[in-house]
PDB file of N, CA and C in Angstrom:
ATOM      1  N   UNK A   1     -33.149  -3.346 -87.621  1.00  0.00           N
ATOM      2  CA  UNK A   1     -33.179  -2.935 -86.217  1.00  0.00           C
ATOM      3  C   UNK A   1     -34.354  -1.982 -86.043  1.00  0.00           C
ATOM      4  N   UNK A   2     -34.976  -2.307 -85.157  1.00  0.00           N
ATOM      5  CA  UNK A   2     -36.229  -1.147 -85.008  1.00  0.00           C
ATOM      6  C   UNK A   2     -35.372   0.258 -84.214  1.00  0.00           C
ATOM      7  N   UNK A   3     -36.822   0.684 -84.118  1.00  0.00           N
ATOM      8  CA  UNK A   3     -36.242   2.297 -83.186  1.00  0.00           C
ATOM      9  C   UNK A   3     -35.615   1.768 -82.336  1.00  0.00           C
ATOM     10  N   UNK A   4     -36.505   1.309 -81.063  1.00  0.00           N
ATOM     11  CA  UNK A   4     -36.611   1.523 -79.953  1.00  0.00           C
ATOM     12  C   UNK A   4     -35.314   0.931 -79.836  1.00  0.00           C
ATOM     13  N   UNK A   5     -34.644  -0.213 -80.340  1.00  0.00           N
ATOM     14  CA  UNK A   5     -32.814  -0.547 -80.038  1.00  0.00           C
ATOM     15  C   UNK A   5     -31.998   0.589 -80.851  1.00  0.00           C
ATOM     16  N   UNK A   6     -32.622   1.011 -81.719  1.00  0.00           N
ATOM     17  CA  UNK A   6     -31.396   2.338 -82.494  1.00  0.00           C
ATOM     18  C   UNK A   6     -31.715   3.168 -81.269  1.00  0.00           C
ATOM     19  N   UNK A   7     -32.576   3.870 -80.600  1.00  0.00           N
ATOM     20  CA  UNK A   7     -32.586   4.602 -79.629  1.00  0.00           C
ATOM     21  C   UNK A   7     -31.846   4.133 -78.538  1.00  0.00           C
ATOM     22  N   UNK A   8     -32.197   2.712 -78.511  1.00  0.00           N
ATOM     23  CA  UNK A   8     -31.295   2.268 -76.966  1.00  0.00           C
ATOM     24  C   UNK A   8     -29.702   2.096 -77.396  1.00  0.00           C
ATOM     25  N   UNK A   9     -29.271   2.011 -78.641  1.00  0.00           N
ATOM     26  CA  UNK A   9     -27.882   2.210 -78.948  1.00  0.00           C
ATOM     27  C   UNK A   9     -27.256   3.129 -78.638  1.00  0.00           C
ATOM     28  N   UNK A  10     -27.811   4.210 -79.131  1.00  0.00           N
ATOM     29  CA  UNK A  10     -27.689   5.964 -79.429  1.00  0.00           C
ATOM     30  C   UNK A  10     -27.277   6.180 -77.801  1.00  0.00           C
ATOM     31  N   UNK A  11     -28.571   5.900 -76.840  1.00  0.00           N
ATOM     32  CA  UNK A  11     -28.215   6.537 -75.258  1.00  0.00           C
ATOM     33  C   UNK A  11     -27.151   5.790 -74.953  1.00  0.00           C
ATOM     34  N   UNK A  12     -26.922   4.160 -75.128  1.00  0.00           N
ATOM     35  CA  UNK A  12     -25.943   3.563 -74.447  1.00  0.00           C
ATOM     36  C   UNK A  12     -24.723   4.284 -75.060  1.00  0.00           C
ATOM     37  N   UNK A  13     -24.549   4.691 -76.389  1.00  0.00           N
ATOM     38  CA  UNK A  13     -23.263   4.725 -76.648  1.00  0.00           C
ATOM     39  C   UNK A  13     -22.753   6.569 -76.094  1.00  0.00           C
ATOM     40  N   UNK A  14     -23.661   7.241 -75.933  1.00  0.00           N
ATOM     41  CA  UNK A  14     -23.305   8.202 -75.416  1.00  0.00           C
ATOM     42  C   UNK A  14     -23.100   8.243 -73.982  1.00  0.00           C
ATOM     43  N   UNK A  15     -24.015   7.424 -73.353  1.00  0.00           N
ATOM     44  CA  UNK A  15     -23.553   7.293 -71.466  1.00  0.00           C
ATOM     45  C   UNK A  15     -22.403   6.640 -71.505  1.00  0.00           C
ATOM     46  N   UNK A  16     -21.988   5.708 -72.540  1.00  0.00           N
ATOM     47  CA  UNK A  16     -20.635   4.680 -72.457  1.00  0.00           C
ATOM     48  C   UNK A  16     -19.280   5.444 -72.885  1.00  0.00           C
ATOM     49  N   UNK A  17     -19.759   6.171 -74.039  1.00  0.00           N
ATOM     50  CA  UNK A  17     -18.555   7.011 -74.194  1.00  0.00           C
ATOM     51  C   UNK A  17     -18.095   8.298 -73.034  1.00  0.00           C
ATOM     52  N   UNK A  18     -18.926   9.156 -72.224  1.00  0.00           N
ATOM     53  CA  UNK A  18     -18.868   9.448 -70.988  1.00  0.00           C
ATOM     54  C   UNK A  18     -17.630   9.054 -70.227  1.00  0.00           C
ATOM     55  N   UNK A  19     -17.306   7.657 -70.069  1.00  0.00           N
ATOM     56  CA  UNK A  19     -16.196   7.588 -69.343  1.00  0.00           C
ATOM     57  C   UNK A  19     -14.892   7.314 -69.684  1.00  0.00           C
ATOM     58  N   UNK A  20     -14.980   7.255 -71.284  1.00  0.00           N
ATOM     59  CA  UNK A  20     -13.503   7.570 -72.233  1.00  0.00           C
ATOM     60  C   UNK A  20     -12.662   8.367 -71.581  1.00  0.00           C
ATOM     61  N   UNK A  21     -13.316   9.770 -71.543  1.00  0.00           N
ATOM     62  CA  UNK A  21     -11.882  10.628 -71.548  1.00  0.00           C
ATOM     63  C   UNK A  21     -11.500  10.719 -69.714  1.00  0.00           C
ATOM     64  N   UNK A  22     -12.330   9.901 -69.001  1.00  0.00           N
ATOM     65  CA  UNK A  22     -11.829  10.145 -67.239  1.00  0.00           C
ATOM     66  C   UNK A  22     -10.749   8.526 -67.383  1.00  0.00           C
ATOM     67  N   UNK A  23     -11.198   7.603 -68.135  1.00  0.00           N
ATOM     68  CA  UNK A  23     -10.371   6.328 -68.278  1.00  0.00           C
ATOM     69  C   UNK A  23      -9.130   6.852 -69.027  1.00  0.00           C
ATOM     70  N   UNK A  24      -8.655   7.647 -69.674  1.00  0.00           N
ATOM     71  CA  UNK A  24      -7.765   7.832 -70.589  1.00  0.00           C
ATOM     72  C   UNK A  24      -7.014   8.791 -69.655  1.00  0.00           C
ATOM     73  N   UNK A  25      -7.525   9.420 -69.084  1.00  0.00           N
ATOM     74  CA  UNK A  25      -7.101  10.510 -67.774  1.00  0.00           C
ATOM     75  C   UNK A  25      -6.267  10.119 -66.897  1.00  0.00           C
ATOM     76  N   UNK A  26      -6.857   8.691 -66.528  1.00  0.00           N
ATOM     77  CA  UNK A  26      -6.659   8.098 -65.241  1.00  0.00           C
ATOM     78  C   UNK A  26      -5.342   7.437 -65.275  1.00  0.00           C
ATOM     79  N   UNK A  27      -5.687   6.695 -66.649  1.00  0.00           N
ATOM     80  CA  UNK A  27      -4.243   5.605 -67.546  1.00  0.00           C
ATOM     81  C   UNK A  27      -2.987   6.634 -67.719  1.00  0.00           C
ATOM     82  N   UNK A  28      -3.096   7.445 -68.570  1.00  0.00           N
ATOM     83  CA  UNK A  28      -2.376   8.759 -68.794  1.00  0.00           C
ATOM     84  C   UNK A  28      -1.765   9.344 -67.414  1.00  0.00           C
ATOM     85  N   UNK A  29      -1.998  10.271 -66.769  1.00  0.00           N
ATOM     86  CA  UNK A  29      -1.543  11.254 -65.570  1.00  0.00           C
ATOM     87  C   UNK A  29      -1.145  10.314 -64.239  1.00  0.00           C
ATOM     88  N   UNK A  30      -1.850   8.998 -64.292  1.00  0.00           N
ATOM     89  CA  UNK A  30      -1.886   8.170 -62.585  1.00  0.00           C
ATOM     90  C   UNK A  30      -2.619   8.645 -61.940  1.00  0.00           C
ATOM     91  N   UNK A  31      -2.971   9.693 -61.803  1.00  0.00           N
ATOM     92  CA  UNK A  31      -3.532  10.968 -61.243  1.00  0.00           C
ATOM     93  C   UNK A  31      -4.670  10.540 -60.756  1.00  0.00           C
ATOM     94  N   UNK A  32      -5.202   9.505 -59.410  1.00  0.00           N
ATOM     95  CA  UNK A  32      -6.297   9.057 -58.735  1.00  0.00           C
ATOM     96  C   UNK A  32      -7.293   9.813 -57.751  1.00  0.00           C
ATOM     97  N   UNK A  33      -5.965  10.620 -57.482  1.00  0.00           N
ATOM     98  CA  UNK A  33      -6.134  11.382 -56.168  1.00  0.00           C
ATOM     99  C   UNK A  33      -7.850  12.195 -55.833  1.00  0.00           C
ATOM    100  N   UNK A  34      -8.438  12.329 -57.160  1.00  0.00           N
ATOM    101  CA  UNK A  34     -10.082  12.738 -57.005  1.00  0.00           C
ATOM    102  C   UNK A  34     -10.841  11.342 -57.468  1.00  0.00           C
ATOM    103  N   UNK A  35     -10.514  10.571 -57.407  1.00  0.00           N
ATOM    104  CA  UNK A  35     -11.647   9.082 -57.878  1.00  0.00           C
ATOM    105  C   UNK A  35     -12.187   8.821 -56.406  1.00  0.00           C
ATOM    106  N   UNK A  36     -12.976   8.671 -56.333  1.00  0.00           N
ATOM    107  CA  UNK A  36     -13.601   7.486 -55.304  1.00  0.00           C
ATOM    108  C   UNK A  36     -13.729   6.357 -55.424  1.00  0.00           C
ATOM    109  N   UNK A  37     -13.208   5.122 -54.472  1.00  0.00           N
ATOM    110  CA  UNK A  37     -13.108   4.409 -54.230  1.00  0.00           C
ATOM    111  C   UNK A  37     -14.431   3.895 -54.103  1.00  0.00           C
ATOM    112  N   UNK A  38     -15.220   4.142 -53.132  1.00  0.00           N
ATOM    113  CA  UNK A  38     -16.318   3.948 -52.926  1.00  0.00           C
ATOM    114  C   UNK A  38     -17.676   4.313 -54.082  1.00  0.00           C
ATOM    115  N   UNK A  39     -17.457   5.202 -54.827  1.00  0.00           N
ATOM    116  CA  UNK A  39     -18.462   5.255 -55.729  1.00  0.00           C
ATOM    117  C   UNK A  39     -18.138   4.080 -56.903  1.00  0.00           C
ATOM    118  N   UNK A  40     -16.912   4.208 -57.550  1.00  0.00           N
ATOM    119  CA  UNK A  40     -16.760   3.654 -58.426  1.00  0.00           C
ATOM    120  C   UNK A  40     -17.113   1.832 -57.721  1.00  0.00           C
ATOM    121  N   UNK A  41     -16.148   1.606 -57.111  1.00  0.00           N
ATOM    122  CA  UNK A  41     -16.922  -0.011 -56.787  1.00  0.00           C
ATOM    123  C   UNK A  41     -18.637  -0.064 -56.614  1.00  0.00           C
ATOM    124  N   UNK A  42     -19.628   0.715 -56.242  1.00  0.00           N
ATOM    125  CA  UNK A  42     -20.635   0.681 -56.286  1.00  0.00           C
ATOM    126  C   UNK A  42     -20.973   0.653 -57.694  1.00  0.00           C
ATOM    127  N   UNK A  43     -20.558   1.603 -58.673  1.00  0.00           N
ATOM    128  CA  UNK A  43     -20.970   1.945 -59.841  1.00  0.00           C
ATOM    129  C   UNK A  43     -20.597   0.587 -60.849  1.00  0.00           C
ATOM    130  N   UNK A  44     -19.455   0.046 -60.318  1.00  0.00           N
ATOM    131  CA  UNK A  44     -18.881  -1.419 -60.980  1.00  0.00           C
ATOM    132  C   UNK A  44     -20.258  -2.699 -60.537  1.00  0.00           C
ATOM    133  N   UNK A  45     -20.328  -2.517 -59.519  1.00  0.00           N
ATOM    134  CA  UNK A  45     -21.875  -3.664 -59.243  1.00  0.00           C
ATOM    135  C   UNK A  45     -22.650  -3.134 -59.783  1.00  0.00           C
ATOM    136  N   UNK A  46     -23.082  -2.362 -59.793  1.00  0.00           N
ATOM    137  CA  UNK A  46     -24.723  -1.359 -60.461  1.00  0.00           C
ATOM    138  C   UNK A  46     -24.321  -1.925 -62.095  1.00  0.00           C
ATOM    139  N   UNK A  47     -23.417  -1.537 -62.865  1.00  0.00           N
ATOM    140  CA  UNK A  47     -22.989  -2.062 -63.965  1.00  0.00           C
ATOM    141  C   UNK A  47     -23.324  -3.664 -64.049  1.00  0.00           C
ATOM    142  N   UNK A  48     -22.555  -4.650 -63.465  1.00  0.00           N
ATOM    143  CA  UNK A  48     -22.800  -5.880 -63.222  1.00  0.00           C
ATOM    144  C   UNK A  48     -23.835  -6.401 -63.492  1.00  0.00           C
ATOM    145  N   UNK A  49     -24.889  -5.646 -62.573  1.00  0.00           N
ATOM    146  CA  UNK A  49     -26.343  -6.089 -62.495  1.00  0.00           C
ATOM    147  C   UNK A  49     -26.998  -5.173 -63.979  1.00  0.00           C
ATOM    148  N   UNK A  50     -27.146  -4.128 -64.004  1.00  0.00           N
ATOM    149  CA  UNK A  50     -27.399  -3.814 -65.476  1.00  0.00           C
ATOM    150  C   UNK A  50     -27.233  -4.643 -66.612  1.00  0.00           C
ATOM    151  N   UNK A  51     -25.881  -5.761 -66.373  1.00  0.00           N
ATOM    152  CA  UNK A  51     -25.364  -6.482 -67.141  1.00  0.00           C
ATOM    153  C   UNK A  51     -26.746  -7.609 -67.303  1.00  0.00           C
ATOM    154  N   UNK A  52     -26.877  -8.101 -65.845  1.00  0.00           N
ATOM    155  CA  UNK A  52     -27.481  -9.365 -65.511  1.00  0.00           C
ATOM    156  C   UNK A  52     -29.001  -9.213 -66.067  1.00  0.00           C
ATOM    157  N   UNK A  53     -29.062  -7.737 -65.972  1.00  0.00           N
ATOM    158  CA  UNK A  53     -31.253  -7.091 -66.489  1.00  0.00           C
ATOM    159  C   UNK A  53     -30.926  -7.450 -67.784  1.00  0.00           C
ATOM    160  N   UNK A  54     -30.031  -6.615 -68.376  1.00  0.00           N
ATOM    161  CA  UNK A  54     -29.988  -7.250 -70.050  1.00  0.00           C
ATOM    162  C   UNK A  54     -29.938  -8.242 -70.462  1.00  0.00           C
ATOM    163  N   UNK A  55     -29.265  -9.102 -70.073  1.00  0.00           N
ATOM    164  CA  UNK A  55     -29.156 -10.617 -70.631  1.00  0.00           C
ATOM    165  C   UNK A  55     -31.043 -10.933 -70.136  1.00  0.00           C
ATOM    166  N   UNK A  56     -31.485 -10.604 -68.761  1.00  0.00           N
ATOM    167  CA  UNK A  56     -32.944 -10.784 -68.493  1.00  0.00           C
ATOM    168  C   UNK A  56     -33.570 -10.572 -69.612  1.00  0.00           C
ATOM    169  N   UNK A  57     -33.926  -9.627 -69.604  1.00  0.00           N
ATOM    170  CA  UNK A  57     -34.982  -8.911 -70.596  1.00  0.00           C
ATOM    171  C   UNK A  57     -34.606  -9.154 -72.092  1.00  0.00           C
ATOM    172  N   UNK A  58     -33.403  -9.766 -72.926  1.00  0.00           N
ATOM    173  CA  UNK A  58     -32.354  -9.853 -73.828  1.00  0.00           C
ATOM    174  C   UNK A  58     -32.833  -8.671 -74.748  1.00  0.00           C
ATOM    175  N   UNK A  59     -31.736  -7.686 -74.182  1.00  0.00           N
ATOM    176  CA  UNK A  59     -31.695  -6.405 -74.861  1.00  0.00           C
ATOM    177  C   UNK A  59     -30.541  -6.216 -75.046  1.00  0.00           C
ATOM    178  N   UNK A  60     -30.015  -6.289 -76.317  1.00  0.00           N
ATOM    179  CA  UNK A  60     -28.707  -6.050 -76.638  1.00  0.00           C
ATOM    180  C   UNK A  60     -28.106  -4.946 -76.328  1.00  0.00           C
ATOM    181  N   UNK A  61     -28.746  -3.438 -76.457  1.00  0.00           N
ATOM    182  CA  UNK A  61     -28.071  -2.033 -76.432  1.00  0.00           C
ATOM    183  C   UNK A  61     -27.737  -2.125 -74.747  1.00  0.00           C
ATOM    184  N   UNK A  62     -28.735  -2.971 -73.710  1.00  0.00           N
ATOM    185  CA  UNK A  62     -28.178  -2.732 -72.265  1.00  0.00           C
ATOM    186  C   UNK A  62     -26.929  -3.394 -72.512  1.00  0.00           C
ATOM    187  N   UNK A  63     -27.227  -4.597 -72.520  1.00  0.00           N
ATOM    188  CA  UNK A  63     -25.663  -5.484 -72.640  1.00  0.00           C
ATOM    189  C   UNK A  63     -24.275  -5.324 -73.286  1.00  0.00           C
ATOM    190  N   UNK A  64     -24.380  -4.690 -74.548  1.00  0.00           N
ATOM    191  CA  UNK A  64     -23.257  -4.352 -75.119  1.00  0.00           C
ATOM    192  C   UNK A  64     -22.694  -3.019 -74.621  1.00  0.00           C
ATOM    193  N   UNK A  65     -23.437  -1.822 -74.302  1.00  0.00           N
ATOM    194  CA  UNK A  65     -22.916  -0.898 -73.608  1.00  0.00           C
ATOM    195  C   UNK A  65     -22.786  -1.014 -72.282  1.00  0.00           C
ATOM    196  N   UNK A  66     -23.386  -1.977 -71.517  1.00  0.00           N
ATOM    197  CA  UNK A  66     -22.529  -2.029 -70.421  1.00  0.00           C
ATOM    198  C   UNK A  66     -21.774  -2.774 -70.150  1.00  0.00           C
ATOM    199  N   UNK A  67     -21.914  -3.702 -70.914  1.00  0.00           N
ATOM    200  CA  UNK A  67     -19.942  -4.585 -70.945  1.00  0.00           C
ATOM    201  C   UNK A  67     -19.021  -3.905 -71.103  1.00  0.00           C
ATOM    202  N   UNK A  68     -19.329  -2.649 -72.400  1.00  0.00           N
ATOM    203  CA  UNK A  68     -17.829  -1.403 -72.232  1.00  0.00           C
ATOM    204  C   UNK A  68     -18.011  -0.781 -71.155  1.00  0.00           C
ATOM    205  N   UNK A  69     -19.067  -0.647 -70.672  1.00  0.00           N
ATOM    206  CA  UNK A  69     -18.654   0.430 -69.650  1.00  0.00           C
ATOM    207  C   UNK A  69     -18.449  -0.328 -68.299  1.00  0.00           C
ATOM    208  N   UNK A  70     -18.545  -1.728 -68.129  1.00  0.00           N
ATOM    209  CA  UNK A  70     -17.751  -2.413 -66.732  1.00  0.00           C
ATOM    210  C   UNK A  70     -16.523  -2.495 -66.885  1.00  0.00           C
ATOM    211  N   UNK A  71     -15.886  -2.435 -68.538  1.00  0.00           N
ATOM    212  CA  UNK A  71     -14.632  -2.705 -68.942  1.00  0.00           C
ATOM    213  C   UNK A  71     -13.864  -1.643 -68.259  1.00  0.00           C
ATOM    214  N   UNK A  72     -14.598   0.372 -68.898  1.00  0.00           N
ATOM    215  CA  UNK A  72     -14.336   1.001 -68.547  1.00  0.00           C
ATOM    216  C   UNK A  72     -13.494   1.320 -67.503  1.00  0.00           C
ATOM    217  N   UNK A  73     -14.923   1.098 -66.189  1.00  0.00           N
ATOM    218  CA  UNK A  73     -14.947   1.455 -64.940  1.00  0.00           C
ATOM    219  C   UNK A  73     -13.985   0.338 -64.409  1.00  0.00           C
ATOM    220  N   UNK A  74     -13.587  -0.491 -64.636  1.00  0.00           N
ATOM    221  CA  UNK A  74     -13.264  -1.802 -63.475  1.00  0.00           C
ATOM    222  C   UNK A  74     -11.652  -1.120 -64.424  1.00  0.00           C
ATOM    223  N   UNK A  75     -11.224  -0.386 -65.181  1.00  0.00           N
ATOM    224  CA  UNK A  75     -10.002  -0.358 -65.173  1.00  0.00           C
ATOM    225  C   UNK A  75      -9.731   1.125 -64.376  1.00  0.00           C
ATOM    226  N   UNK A  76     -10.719   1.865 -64.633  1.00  0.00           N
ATOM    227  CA  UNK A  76     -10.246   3.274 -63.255  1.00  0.00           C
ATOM    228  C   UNK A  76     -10.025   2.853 -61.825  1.00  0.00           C
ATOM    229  N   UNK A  77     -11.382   1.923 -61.734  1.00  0.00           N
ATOM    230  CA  UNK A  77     -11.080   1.041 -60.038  1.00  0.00           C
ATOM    231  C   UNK A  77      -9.728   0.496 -59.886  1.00  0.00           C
ATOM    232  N   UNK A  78      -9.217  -0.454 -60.934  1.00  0.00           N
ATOM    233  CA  UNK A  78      -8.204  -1.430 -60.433  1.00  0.00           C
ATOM    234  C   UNK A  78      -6.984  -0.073 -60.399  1.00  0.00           C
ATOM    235  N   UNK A  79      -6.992   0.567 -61.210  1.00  0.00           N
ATOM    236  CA  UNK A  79      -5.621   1.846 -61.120  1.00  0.00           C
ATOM    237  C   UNK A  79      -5.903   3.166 -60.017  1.00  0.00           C
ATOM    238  N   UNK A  80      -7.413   2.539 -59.046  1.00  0.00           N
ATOM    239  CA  UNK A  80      -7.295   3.763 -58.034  1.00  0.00           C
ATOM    240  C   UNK A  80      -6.800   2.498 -56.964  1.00  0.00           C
ATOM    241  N   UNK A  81      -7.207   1.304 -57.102  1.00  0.00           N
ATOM    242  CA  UNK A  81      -6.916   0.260 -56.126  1.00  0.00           C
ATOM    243  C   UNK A  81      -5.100  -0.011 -56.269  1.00  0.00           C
ATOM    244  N   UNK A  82      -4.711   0.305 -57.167  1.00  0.00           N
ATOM    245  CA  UNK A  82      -2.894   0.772 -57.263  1.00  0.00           C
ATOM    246  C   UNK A  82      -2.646   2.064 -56.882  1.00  0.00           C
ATOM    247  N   UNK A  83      -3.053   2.631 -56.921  1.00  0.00           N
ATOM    248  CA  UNK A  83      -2.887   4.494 -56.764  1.00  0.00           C
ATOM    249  C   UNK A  83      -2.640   4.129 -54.828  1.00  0.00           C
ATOM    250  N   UNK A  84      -3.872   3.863 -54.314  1.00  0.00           N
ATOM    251  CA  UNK A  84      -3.929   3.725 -53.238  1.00  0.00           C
ATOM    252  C   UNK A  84      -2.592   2.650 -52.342  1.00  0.00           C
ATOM    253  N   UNK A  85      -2.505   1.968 -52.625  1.00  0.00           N
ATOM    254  CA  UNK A  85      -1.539   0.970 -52.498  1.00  0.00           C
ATOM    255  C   UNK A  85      -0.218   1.801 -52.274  1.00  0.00           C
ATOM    256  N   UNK A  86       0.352   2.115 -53.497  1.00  0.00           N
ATOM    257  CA  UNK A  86       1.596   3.091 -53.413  1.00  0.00           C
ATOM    258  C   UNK A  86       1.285   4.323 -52.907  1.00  0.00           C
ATOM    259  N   UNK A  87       0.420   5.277 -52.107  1.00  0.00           N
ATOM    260  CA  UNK A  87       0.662   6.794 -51.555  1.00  0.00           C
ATOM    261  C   UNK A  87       0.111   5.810 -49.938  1.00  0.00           C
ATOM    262  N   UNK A  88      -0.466   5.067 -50.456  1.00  0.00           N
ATOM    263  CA  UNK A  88      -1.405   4.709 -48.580  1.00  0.00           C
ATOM    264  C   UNK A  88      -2.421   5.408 -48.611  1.00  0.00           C
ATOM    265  N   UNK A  89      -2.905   5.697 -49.773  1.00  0.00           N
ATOM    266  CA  UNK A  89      -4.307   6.846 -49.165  1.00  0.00           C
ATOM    267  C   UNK A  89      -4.708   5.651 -48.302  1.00  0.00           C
ATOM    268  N   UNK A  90      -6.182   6.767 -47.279  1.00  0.00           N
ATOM    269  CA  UNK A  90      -6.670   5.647 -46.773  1.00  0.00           C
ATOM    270  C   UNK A  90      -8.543   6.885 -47.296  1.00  0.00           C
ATOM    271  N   UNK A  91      -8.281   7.631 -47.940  1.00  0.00           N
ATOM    272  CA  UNK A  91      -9.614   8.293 -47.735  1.00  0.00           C
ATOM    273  C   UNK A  91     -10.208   7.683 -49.129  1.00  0.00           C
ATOM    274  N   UNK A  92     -11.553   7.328 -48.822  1.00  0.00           N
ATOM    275  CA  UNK A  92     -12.498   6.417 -50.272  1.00  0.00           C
ATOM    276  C   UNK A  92     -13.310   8.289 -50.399  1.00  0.00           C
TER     277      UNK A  92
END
């Protein structure tokens, strides 16, 4: 492996690990009530497409860290998209 993917490992796996302990938070407590609705679905497409540059450019460190981290994020979304459901929030 050259640098420049050990480097692009290194950042992905530290921006990816980043949302461990708010996913473990979220699963754990239910506790939605500070997520945004609206950021996180943005942040779930932005991911997506990050997805779609990597496979472009075929760079593994984009692609493999952001497959965990759509995994991540799309499970805080789907448990704020339940959170919401059962209280009625209506504020994103």
């Amino acid at each position: 492996m050259d640098f420049d993917n050990l480097l692009g490992f290194i950042a992905a796996s530290m921006t990816t690990a980043a949302f461990i302990p708010q996913t473990y938070h979220s699963i754990i407590t239910k506790d939605l009530s500070g997520i945004s609705l609206g950021m996180y679905s943005a942040f779930s497409i932005g991911v997506i497409l990050w997805i779609i540059y990597g496979i472009r450019i075929d760079s593994s460190p984009i692609i493999v860290a952001n497959i965990i981290t759509l995994g991540l994020s799309a499970t805080i979304l789907y448990l704020k998209i339940q959170h919401m459901r059962q209280t009625k929030e209506t504020q994103y």
